[in-house]
Protein backbone atom coordinates (compact mmCIF):
# COMPACT_ATOMS: atom_id res chain seq x y z
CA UNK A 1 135.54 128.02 62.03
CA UNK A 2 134.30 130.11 64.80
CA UNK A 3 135.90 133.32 65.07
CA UNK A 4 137.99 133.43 68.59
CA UNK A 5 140.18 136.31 70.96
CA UNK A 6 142.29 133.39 72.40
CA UNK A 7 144.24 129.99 71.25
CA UNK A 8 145.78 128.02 73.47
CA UNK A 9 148.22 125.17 72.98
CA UNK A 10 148.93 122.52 74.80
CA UNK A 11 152.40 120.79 73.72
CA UNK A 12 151.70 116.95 72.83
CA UNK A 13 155.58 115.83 72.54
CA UNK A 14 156.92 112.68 73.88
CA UNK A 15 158.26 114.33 77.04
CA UNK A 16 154.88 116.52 77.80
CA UNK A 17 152.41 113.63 77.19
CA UNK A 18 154.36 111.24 79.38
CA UNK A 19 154.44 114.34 81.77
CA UNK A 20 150.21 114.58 81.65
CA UNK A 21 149.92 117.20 79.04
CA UNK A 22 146.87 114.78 77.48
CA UNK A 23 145.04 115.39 80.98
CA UNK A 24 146.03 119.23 81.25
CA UNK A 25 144.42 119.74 77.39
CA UNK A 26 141.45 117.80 78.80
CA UNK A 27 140.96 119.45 81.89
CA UNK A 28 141.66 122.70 80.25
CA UNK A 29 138.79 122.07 77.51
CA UNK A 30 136.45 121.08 80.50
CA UNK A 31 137.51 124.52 82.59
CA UNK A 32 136.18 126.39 79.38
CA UNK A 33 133.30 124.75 78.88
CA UNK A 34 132.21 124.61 83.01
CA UNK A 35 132.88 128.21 82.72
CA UNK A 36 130.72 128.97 79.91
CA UNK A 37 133.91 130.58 77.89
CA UNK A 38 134.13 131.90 74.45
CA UNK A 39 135.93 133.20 72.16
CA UNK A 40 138.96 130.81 73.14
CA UNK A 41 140.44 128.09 70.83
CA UNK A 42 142.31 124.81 72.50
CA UNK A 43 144.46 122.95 70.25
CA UNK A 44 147.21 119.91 70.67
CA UNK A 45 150.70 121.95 69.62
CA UNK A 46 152.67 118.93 68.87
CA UNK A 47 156.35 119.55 70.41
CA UNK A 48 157.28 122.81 71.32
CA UNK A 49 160.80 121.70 71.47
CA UNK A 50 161.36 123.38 74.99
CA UNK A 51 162.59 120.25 76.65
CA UNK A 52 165.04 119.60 73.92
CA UNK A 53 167.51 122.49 74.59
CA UNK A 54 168.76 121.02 77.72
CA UNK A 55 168.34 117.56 79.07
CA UNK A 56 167.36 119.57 82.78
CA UNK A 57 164.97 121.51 80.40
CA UNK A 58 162.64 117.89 80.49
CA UNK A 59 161.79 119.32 84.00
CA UNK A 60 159.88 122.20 82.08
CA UNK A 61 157.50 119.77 80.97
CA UNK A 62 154.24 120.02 80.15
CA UNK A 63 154.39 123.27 77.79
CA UNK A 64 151.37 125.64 77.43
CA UNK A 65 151.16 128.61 75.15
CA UNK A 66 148.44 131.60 75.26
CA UNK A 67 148.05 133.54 72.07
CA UNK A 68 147.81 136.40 71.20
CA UNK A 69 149.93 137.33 73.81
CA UNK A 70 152.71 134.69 73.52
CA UNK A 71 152.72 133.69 77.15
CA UNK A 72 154.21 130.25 77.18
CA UNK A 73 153.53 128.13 80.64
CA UNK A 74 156.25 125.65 82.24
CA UNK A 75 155.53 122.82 84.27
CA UNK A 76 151.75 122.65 83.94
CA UNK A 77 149.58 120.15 85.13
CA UNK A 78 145.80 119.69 85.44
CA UNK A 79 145.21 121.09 88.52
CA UNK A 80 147.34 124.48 87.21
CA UNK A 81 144.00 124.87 84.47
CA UNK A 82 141.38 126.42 87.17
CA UNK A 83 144.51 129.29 87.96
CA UNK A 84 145.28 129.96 84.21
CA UNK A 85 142.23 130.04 83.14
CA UNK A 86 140.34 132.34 86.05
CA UNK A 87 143.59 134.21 86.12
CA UNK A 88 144.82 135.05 82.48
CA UNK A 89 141.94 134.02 80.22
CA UNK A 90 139.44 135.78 82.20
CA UNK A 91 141.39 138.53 83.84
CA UNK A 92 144.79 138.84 81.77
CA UNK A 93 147.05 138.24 84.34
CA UNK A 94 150.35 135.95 83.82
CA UNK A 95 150.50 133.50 86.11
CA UNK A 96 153.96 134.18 87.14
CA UNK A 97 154.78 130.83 88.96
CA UNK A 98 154.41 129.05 86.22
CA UNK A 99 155.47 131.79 83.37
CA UNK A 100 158.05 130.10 80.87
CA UNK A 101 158.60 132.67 78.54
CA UNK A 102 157.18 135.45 76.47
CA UNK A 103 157.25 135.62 72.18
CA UNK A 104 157.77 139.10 71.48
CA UNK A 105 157.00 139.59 67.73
């Protein structure tokens, strides 16, 4: 395996994928490579369990998580990829709109 900075997971649960999380991971994987970016790991996450606190929580869907920082995403869809990516992969900045939640350690 390569070595990467960056892994990002995109949740693949029942509630994201019928949500269009399978279109955000693709769209996010084609963002990377259009932009000639390295260094930066996509992966399916399987369920994050996010939507299964609450039954309103199903509006959160689909789930994205940045590591290392822990930034998790809420309510992503594919045309949310070109912000995250230009914004926090390439610059570091949350995108607040669509901020979730941070994992402290």
């Amino acid at each position: 395996m390569k070595p990467y900075k960056k892994h990002i997971f995109v949740c693949t649960g029942k509630s994201c994928i019928a949500k269009g999380s399978e279109d955000v991971l693709k769209r996010l994987r084609e963002k990377i490579d259009e932009d000639g970016i390295t260094g930066v790991k996509t992966s399916k996450g399987g369920c994050f369990g996010v939507c299964k606190e609450t039954a309103e929580n199903a509006d959160l869907c689909p789930v994205v998580a940045v590591y290392p920082e822990g930034i998790w995403y809420e309510r992503v869809d594919a045309g949310n990829i070109s912000e995250i990516v230009d914004e926090h992969i390439k610059k570091g900045k949350v995108v607040e709109r669509l901020f979730h939640y941070k994992l402290e350690p």
